[in-house]
C-alpha atoms as a PDB file:
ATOM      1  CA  UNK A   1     -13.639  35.208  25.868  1.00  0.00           C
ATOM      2  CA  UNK A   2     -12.523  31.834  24.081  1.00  0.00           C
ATOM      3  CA  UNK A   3     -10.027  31.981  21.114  1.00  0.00           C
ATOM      4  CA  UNK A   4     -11.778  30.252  18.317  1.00  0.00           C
ATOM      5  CA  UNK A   5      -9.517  26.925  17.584  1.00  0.00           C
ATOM      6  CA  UNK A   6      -8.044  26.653  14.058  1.00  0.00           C
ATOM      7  CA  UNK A   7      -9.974  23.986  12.106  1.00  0.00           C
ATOM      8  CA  UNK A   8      -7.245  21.183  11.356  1.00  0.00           C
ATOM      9  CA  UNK A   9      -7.770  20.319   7.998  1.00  0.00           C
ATOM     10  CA  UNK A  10      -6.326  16.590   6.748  1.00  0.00           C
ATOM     11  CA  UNK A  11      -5.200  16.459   3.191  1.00  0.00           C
ATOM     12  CA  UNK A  12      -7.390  14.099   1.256  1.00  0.00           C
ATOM     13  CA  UNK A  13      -6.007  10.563   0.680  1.00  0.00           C
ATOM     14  CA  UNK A  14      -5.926  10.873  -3.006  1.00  0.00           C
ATOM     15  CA  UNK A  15      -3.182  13.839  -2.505  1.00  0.00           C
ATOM     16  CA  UNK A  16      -1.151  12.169  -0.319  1.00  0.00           C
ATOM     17  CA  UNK A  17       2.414   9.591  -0.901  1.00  0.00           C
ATOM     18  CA  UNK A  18       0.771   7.003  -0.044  1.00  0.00           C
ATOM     19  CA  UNK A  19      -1.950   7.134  -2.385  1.00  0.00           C
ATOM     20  CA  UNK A  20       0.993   7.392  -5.220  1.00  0.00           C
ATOM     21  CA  UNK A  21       2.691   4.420  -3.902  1.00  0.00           C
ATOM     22  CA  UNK A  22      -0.420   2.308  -3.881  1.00  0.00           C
ATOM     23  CA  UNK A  23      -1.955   3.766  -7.263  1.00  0.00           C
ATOM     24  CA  UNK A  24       1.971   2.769  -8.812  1.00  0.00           C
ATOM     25  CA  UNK A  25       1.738  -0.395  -7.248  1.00  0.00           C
ATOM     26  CA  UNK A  26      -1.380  -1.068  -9.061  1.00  0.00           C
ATOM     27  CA  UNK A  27      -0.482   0.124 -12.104  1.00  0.00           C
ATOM     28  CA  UNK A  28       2.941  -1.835 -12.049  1.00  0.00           C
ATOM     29  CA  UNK A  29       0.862  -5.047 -11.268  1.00  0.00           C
ATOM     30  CA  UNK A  30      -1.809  -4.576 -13.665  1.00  0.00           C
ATOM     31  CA  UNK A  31       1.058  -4.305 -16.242  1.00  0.00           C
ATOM     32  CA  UNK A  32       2.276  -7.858 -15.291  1.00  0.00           C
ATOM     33  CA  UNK A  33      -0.794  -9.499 -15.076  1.00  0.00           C
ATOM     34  CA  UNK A  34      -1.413  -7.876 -18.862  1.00  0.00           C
ATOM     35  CA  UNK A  35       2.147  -9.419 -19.929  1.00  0.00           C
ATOM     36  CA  UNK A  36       0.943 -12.870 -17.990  1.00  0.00           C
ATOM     37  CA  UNK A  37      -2.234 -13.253 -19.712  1.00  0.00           C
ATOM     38  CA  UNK A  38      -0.646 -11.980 -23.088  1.00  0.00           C
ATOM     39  CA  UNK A  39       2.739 -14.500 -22.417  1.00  0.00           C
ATOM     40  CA  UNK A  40       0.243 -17.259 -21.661  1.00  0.00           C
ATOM     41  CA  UNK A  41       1.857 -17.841 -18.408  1.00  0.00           C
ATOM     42  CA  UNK A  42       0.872 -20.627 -16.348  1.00  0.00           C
ATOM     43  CA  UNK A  43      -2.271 -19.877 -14.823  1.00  0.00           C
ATOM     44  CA  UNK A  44      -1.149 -19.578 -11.210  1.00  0.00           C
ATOM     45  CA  UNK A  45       0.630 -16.767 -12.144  1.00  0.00           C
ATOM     46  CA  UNK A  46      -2.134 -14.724 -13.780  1.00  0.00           C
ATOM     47  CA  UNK A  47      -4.608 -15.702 -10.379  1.00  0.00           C
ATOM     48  CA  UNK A  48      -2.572 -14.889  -8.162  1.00  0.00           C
ATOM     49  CA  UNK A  49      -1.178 -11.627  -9.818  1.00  0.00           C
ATOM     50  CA  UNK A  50      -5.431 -10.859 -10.416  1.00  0.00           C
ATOM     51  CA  UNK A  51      -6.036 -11.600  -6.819  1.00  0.00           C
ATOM     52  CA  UNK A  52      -3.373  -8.824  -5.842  1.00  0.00           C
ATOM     53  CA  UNK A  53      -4.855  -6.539  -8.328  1.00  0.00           C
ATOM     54  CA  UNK A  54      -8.192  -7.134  -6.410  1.00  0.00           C
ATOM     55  CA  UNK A  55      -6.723  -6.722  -3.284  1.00  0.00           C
ATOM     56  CA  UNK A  56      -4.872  -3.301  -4.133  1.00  0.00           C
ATOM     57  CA  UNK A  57      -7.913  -1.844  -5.835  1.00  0.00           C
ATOM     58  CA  UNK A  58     -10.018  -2.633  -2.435  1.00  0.00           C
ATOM     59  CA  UNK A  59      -7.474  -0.748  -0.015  1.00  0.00           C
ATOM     60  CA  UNK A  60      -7.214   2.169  -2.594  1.00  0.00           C
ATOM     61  CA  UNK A  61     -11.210   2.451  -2.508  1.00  0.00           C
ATOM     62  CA  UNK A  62     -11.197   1.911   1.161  1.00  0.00           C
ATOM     63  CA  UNK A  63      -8.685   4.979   1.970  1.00  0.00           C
ATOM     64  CA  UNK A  64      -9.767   7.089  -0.698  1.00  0.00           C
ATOM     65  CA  UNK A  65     -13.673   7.117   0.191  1.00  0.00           C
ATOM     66  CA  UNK A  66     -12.777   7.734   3.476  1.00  0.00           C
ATOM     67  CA  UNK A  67     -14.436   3.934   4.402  1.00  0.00           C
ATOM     68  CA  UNK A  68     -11.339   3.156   7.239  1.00  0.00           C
ATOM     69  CA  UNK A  69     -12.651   6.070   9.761  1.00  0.00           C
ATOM     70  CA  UNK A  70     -16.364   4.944   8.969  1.00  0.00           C
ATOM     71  CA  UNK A  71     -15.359   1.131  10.251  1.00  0.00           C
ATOM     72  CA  UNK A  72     -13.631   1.431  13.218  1.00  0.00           C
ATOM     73  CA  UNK A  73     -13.588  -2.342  13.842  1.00  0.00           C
ATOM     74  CA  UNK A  74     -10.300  -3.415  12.593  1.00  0.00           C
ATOM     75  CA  UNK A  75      -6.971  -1.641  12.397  1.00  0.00           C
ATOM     76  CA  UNK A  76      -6.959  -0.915   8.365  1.00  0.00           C
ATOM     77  CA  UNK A  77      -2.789   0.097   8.796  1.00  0.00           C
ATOM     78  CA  UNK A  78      -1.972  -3.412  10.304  1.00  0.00           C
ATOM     79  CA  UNK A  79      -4.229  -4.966   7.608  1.00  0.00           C
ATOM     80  CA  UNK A  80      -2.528  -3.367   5.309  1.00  0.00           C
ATOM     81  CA  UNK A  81       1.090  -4.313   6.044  1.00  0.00           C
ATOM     82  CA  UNK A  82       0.292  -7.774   6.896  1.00  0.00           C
ATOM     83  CA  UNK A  83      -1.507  -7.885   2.683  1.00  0.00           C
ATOM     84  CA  UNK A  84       1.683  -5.809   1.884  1.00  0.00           C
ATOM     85  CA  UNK A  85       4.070  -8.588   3.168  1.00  0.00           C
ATOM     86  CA  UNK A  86       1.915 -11.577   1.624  1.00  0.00           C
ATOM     87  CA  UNK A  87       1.838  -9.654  -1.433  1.00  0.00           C
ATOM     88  CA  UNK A  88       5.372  -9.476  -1.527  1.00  0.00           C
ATOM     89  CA  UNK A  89       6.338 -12.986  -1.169  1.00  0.00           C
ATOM     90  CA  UNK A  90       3.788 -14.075  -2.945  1.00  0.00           C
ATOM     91  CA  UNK A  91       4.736 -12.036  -6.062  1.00  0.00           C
ATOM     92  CA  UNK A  92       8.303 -12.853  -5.136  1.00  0.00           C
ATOM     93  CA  UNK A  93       7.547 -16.250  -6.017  1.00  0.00           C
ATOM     94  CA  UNK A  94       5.984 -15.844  -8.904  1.00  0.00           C
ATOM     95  CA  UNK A  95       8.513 -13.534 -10.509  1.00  0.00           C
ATOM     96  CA  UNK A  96      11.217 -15.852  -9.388  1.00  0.00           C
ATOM     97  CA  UNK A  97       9.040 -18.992 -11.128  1.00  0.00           C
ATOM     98  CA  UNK A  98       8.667 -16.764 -14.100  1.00  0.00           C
ATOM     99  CA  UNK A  99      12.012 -15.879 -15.183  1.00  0.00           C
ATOM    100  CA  UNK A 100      13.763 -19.453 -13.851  1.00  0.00           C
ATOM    101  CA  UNK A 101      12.511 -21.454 -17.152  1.00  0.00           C
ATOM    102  CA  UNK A 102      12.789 -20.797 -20.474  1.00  0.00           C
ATOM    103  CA  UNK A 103       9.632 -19.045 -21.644  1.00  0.00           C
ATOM    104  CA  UNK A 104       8.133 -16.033 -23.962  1.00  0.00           C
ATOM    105  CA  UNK A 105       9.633 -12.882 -23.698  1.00  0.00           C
ATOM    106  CA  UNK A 106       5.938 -11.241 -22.350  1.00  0.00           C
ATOM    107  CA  UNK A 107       6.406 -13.444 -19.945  1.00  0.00           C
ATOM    108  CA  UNK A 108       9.685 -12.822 -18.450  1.00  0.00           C
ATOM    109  CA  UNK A 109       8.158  -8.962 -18.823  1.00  0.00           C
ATOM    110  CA  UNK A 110       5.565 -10.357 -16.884  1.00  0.00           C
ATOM    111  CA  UNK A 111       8.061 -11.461 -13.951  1.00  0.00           C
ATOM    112  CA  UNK A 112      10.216  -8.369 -14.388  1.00  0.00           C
ATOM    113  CA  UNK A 113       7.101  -6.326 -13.580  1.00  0.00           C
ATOM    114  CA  UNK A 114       6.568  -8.750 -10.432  1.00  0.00           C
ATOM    115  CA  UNK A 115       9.638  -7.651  -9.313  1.00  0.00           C
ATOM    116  CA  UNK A 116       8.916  -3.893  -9.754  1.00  0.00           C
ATOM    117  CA  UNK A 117       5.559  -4.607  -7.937  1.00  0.00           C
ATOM    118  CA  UNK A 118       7.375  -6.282  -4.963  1.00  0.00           C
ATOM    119  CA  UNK A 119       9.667  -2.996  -4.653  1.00  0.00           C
ATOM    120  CA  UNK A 120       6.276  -0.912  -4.661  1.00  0.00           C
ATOM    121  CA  UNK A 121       4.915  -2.856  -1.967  1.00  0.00           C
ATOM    122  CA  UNK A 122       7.895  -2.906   0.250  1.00  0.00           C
ATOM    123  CA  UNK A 123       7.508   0.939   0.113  1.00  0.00           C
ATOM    124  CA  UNK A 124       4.343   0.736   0.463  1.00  0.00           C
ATOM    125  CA  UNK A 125       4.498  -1.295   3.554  1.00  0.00           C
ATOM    126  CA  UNK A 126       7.445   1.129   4.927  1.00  0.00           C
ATOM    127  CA  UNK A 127       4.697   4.224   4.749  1.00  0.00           C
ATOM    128  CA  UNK A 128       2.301   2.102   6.261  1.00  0.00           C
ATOM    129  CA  UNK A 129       4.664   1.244   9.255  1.00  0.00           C
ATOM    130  CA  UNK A 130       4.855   4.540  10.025  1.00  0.00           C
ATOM    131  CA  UNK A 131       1.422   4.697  11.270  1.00  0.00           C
ATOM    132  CA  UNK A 132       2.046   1.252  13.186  1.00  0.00           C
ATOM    133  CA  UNK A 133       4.625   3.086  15.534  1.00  0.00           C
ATOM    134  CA  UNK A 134       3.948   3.321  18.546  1.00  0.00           C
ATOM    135  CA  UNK A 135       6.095   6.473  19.823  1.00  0.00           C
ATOM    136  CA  UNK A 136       6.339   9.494  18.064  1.00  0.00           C
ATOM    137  CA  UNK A 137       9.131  10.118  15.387  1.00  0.00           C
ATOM    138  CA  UNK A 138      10.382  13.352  17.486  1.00  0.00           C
ATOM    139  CA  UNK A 139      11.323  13.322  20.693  1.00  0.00           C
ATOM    140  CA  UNK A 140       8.789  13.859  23.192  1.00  0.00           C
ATOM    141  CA  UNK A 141       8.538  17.770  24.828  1.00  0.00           C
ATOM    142  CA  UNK A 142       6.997  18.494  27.941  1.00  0.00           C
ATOM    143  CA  UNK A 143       4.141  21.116  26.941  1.00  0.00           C
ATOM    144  CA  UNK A 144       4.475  24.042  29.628  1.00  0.00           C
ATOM    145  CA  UNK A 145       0.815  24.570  31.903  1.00  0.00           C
ATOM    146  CA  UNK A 146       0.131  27.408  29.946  1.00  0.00           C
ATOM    147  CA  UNK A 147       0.044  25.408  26.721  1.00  0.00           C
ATOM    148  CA  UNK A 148      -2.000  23.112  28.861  1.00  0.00           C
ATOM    149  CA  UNK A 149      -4.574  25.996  29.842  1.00  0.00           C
ATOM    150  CA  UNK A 150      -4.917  27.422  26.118  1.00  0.00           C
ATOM    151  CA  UNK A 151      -6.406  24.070  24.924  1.00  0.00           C
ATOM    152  CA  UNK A 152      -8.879  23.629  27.685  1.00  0.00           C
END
């Protein structure tokens, strides 16, 4: 008679690190684009920072609804590094740009933000890696043939 097989049960996204990483990184670049619009930054600053906002709020509906096993045609992890790395340099920039002349205090809050979103997303792209690997993170173990037999 067959053992019945424990049901493996995921964690939801929205309980999960990664889901805190990307809801902070949100939150941190709402929070600049507020201080961009409020500084009356140049408006480069506030589109791009808006287009990130976008961009973040898409990926956290896409994981949390599940939407990334339910469209299996691209590779949502490597999507989402290669966004996390353009996201980076692109808010890089426009911190950099932000703080270099001499402007309104909201905005240099604006660019100091920037830089707290650009930390965000590098740890968001270092969870994100992990899934990208392509061996295991410990080291392999031969499973004996009786391990073997007990899953068939």
């Amino acid at each position: 008679m067959e053992t019945p097989r424990p049901v493996v049960s995921r964690r939801p996204f929205c309980c999960t690190l990664k889901c805190f990483v990307k809801f902070l990184r949100l939150v941190v670049t709402v929070t600049s684009m507020i201080f961009f619009i409020v500084g009356q930054a140049p408006e480069p600053y506030i589109v791009i920072t808006g287009f990130e906002v976008t961009v973040i709020f898409c990926f956290l509906v896409l994981y949390t609804c599940g939407l990334d096993k339910i469209m299996r045609s691209f590779f949502w992890p490597l999507l989402d590094v290669i966004n996390s790395m353009v996201t980076a340099l692109c808010m890089l920039i426009v911190s950099v740009l932000a703080l270099i002349p001499e402007t309104s205090t909201k905005t240099i809050l604006g660019g100091v933000f920037g830089f707290l979103t650009v930390t965000c997303t590098i740890a968001d792209c270092a969870l994100m890696c992990q899934k990208l690997r392509f061996r295991p993170r410990q080291p392999y173990q031969k499973k004996s043939t009786n391990d073997i037999d007990d899953r068939e």
